[in-house]
N, C-alpha and C. Protein backbone atom coordinates (compact mmCIF):
# COMPACT_ATOMS: atom_id res chain seq x y z
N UNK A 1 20.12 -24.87 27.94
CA UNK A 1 19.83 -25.80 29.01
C UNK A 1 21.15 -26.15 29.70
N UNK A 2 21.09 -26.44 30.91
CA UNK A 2 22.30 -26.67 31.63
C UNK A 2 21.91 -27.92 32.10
N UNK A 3 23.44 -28.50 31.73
CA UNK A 3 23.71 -30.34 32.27
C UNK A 3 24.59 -30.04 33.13
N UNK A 4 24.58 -30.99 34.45
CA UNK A 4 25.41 -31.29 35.36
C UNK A 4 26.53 -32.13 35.12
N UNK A 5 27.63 -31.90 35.32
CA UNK A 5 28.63 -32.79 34.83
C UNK A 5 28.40 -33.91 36.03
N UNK A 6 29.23 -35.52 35.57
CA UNK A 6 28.91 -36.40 36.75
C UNK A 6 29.26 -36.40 38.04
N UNK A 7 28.82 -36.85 38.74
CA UNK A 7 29.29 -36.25 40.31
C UNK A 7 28.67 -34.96 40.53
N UNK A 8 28.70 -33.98 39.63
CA UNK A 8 27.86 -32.95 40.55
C UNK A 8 26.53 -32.67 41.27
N UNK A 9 26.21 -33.36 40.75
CA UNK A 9 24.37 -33.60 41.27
C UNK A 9 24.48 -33.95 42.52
N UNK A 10 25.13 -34.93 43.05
CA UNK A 10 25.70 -35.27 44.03
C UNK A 10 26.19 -34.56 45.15
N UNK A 11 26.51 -33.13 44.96
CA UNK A 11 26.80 -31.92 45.25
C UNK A 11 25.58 -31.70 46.24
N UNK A 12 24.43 -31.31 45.76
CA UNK A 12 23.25 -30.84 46.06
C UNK A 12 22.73 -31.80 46.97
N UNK A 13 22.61 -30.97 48.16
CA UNK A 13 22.32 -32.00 49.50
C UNK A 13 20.53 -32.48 49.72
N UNK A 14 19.88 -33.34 49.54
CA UNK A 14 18.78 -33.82 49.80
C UNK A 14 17.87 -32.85 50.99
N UNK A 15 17.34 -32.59 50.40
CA UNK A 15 16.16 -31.62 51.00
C UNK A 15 15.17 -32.38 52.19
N UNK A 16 15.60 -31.35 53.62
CA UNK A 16 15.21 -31.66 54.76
C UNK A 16 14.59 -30.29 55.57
N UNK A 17 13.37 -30.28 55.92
CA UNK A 17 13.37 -29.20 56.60
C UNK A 17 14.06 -28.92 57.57
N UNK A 18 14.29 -27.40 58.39
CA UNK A 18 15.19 -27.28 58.80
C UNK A 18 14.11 -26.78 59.91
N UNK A 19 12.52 -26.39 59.58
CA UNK A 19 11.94 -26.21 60.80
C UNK A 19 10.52 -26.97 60.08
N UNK A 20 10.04 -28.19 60.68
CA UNK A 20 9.61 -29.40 60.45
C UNK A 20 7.60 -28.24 60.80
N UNK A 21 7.57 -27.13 61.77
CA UNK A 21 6.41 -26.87 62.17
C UNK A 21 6.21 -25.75 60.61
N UNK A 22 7.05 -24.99 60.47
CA UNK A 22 6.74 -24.29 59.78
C UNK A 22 7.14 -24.71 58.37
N UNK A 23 7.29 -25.73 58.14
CA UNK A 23 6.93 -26.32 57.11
C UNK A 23 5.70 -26.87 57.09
N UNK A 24 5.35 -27.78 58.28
CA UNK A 24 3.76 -28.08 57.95
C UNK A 24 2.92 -26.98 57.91
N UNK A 25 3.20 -25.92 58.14
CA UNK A 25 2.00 -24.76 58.46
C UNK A 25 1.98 -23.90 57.06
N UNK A 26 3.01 -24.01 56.46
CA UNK A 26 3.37 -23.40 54.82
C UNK A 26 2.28 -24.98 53.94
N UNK A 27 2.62 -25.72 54.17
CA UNK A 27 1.83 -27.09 53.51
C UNK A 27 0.40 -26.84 53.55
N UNK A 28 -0.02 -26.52 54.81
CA UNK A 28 -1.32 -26.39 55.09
C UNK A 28 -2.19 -24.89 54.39
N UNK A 29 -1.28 -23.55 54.35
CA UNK A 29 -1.83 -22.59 53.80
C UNK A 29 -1.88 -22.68 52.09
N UNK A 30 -0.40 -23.51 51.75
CA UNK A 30 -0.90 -24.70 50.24
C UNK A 30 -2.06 -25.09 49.77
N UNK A 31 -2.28 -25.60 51.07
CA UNK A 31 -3.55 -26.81 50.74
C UNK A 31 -4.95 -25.53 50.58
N UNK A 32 -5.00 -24.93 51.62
CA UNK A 32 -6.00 -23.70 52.13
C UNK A 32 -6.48 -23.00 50.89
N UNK A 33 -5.12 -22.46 50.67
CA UNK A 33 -5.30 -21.64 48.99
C UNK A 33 -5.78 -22.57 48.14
N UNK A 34 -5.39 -23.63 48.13
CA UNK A 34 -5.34 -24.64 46.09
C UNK A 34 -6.91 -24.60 46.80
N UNK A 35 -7.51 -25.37 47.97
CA UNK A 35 -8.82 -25.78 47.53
C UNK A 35 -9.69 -24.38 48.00
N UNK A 36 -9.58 -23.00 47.43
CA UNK A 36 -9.88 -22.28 47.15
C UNK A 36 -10.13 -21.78 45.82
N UNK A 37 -9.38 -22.21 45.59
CA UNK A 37 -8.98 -22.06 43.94
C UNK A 37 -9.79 -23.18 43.48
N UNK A 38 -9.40 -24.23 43.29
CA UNK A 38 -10.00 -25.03 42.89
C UNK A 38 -11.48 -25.24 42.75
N UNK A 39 -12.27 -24.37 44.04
CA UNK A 39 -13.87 -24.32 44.09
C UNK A 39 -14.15 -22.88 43.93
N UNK A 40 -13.09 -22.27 43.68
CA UNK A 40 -13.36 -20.93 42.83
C UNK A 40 -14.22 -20.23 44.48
N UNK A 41 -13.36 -20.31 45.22
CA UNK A 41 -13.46 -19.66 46.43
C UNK A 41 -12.87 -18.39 46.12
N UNK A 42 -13.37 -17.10 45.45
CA UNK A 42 -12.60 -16.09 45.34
C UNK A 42 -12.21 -15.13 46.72
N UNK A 43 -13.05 -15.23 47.88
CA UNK A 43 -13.00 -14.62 49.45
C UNK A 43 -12.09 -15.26 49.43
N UNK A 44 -11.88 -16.17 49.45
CA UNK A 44 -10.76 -16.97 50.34
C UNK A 44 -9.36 -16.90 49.83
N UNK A 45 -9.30 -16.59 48.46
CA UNK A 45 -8.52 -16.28 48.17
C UNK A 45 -7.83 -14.96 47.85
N UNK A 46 -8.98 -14.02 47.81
CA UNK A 46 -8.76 -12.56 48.40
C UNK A 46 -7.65 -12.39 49.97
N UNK A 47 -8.56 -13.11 50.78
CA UNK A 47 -8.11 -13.16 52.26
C UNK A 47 -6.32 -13.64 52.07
N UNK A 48 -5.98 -14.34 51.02
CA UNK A 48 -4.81 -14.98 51.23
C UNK A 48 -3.67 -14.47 50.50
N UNK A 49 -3.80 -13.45 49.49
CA UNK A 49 -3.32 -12.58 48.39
C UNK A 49 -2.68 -11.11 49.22
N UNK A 50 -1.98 -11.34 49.57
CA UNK A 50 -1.44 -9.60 50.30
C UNK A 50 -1.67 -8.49 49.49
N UNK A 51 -1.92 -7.24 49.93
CA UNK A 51 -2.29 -6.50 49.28
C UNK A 51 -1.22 -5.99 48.04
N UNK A 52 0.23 -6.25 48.42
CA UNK A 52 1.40 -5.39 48.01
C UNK A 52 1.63 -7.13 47.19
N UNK A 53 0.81 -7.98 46.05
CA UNK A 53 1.29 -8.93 45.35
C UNK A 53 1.84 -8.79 44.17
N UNK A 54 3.09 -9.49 43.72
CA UNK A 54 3.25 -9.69 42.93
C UNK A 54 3.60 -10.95 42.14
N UNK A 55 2.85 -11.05 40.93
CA UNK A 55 2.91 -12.79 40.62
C UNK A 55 3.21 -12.77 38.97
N UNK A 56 5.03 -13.24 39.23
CA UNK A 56 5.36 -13.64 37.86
C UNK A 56 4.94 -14.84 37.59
N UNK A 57 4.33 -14.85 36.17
CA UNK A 57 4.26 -15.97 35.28
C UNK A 57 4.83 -15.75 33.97
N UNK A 58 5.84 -17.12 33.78
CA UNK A 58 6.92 -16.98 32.74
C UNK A 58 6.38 -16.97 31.45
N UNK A 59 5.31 -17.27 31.42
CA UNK A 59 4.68 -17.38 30.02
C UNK A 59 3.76 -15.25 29.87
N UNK A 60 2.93 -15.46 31.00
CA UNK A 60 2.41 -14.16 31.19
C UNK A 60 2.80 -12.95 31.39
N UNK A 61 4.23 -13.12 32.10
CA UNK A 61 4.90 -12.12 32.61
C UNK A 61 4.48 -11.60 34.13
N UNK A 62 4.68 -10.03 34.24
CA UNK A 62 4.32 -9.40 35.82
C UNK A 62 2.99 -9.33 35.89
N UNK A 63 2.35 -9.53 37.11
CA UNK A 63 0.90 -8.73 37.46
C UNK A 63 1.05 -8.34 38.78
N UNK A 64 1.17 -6.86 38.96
CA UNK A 64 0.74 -6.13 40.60
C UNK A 64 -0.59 -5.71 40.96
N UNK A 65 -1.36 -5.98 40.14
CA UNK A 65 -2.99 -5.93 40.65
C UNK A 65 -3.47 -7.20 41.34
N UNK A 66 -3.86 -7.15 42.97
CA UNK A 66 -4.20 -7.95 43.50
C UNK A 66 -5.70 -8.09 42.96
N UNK A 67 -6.21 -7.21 42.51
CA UNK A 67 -8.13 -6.90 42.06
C UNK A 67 -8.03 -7.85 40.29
N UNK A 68 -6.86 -7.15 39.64
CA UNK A 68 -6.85 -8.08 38.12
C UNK A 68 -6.57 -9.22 38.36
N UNK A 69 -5.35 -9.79 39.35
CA UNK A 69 -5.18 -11.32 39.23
C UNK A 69 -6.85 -12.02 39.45
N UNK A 70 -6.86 -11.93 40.54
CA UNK A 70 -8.68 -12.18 41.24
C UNK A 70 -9.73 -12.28 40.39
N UNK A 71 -9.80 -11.13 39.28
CA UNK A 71 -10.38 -11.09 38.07
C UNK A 71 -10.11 -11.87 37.00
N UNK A 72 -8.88 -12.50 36.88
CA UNK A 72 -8.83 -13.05 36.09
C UNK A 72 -8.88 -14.52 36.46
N UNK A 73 -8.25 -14.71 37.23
CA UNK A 73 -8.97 -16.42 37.89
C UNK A 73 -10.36 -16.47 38.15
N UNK A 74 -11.08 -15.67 38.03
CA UNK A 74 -12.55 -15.73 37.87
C UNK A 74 -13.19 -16.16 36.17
N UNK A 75 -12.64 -15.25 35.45
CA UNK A 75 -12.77 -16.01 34.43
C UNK A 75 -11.69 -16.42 33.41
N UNK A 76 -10.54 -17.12 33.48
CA UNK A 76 -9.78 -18.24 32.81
C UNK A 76 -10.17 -19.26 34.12
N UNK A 77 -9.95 -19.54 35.36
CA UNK A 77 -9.80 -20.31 35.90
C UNK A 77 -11.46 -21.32 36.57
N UNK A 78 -11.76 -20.81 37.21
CA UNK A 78 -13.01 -21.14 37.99
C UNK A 78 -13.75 -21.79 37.18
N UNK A 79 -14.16 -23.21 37.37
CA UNK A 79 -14.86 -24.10 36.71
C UNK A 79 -13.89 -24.57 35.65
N UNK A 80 -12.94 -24.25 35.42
CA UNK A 80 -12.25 -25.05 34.28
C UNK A 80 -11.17 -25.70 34.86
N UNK A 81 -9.96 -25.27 35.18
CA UNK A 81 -8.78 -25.37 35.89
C UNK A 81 -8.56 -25.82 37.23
N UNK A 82 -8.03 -26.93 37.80
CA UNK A 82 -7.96 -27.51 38.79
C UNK A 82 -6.17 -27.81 38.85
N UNK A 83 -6.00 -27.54 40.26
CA UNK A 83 -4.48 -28.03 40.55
C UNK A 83 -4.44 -28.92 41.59
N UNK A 84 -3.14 -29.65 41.08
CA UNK A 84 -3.16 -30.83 42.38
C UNK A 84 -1.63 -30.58 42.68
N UNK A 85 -1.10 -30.38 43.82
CA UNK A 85 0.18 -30.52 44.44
C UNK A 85 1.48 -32.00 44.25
N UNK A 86 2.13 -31.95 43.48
CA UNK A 86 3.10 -32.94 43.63
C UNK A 86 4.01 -33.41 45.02
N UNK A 87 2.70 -34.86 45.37
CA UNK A 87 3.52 -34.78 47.08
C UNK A 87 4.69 -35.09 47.09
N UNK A 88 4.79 -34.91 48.15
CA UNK A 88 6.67 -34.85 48.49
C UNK A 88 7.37 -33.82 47.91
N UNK A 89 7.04 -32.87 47.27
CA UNK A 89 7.59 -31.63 46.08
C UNK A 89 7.86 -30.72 47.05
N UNK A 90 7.34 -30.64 47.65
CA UNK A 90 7.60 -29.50 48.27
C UNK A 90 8.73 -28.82 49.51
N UNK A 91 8.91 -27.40 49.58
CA UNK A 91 10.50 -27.61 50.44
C UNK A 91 10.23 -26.03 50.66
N UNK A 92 10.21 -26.26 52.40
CA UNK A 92 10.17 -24.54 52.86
C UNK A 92 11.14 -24.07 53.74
N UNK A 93 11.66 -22.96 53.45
CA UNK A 93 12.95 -22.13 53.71
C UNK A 93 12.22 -20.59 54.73
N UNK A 94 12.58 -20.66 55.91
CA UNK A 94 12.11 -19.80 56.70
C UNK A 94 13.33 -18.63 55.89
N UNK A 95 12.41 -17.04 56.04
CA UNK A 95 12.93 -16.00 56.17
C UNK A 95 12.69 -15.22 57.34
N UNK A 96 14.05 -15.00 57.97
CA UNK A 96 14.11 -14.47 59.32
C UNK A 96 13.49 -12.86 59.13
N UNK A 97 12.47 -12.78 60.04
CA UNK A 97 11.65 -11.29 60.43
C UNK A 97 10.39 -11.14 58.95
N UNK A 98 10.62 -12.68 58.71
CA UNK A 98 9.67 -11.68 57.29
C UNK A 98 8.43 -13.32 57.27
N UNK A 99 9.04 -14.31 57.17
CA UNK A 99 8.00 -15.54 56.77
C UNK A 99 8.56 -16.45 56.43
N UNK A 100 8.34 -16.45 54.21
CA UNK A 100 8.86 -18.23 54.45
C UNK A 100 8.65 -18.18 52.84
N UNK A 101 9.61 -18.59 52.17
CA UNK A 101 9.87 -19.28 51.18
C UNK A 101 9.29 -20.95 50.59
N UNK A 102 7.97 -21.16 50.01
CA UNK A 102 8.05 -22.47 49.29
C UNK A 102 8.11 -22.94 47.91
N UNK A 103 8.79 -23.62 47.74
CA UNK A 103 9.11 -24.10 46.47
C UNK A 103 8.84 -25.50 46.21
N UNK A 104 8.16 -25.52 44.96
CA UNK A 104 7.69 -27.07 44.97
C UNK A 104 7.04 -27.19 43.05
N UNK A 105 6.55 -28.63 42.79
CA UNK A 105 5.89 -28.68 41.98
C UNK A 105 4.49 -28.89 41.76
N UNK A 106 3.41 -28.73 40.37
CA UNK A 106 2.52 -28.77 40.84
C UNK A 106 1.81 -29.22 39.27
N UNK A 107 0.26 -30.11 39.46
CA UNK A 107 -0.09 -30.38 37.96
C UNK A 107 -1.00 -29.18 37.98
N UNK A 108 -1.26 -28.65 36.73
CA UNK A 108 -3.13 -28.23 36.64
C UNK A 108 -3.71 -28.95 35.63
N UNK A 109 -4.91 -29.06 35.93
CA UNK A 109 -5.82 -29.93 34.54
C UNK A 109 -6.79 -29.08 34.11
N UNK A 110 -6.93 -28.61 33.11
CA UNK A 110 -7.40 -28.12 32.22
C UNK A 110 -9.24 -29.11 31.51
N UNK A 111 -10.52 -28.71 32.61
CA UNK A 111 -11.59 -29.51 31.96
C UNK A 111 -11.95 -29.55 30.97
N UNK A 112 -11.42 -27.89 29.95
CA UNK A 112 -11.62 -27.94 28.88
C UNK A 112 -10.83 -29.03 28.04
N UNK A 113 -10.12 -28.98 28.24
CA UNK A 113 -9.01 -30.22 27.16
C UNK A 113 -8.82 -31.66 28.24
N UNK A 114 -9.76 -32.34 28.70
CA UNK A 114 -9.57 -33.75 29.23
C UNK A 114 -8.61 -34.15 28.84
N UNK A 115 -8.01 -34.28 27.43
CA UNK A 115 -7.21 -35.55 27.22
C UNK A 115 -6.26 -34.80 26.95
N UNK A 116 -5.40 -33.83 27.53
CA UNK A 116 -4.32 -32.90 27.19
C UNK A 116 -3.39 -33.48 28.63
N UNK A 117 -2.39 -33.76 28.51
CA UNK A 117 -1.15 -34.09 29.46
C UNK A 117 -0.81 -33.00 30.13
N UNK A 118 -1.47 -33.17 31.52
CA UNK A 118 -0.48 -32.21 32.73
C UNK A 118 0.79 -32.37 32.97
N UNK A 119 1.91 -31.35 32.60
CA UNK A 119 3.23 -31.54 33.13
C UNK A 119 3.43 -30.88 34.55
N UNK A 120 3.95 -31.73 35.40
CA UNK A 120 4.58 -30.99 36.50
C UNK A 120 5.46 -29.70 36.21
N UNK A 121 5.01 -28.73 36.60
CA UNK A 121 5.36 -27.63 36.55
C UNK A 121 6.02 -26.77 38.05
N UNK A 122 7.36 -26.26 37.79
CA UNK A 122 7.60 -25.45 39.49
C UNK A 122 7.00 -24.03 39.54
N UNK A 123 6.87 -23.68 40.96
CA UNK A 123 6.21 -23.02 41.84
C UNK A 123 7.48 -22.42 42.51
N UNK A 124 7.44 -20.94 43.41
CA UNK A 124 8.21 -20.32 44.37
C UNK A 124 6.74 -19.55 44.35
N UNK A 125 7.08 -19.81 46.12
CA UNK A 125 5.75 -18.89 46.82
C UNK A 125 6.46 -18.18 48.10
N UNK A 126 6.25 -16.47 47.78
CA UNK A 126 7.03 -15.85 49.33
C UNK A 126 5.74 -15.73 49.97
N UNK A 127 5.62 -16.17 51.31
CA UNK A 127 4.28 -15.81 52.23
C UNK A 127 5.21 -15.16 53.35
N UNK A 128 4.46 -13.98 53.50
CA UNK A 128 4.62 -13.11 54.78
C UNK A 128 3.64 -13.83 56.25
N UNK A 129 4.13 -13.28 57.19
CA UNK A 129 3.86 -13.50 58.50
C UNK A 129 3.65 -12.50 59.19
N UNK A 130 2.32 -11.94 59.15
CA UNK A 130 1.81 -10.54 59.87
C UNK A 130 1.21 -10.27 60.79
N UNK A 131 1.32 -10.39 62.36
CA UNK A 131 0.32 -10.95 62.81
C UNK A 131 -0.52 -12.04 63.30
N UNK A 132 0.59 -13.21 63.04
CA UNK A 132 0.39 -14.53 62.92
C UNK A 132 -0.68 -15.00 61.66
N UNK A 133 -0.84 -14.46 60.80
CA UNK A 133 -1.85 -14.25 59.43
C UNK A 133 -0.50 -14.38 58.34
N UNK A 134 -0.72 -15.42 57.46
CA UNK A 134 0.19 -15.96 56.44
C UNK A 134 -0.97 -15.30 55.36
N UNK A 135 0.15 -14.39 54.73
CA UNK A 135 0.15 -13.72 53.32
C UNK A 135 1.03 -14.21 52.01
N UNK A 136 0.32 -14.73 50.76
CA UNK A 136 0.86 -14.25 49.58
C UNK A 136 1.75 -13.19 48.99
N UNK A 137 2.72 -13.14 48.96
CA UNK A 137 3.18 -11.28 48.74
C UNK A 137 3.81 -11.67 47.28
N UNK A 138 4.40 -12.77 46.77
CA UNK A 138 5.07 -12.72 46.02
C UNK A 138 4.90 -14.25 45.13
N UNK A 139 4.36 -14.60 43.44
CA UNK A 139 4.48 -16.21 43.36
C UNK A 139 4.86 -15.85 41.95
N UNK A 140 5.83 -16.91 42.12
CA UNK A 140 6.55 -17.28 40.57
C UNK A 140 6.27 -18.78 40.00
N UNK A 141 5.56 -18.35 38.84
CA UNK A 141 4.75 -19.35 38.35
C UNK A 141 5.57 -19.83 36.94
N UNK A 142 6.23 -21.31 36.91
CA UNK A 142 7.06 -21.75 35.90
C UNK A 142 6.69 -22.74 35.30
N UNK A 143 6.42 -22.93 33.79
CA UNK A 143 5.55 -24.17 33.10
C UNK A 143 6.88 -24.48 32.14
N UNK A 144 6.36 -25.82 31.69
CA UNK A 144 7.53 -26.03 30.53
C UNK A 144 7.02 -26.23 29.10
């Protein structure tokens, strides 16, 4: 684990967008996806998954099947698993010719285990810009 010595934290400049539209429009395809997910909207979340995905999870490891991820949030997720966004968490970094970088935190609750403690957990999401059509291409999924 790495500690900051004192004063350095201090270092790290307070997070401001640097383009205020395309940050709300990254917020909003957030929102688009989770309550897809959340009602086990699998179209919708097809529609939002680029074809060329890849989604590390630190516990799971790699998956490049856009058809297995899909499959498998069908059955671990849908009807059990719900996520809620940590407001204010969030912080988007345009990539020039390509889209947009967000990074943020996030709970999930688990219906099977009610009384089990959601930890805020971080998120990195690359969404492409194709067309004016915001794609998934890339999500790194980090629990503690």
């Amino acid at each position: 684990m790495t500690y900051f010595a004192i004063g350095q934290i201090n270092e790290i400049p307070a997070y401001a967008p640097s383009d205020i539209k395309l940050h709300n429009e990254i917020v909003k395809m957030d929102a688009r996806y989770f309550n897809a997910y959340n009602s086990c909207d699998l179209k919708t979340q097809a529609e939002i998954y680029d074809e060329d995905l890849e989604f590390f999870h630190d516990k799971g490891g790699l998956s490049t099947s856009k058809t297995d991820i899909l499959k498998s949030l069908e059955k671990n997720i849908c009807g059990k698993v719900t996520r809620t966004l940590i407001k204010g968490s969030v912080e988007v970094y345009p990539i020039k010719g390509y889209g947009a970088v967000q990074i943020g935190y996030h709970k999930f609750f688990n219906k099977e285990e009610p009384n089990a403690k959601s930890i805020p957990s971080k998120f990195i999401v690359i969404w492409k810009n194709k067309n004016n059509s915001w794609k998934i291409t890339k999500v790194i999924s980090l629990h503690q």
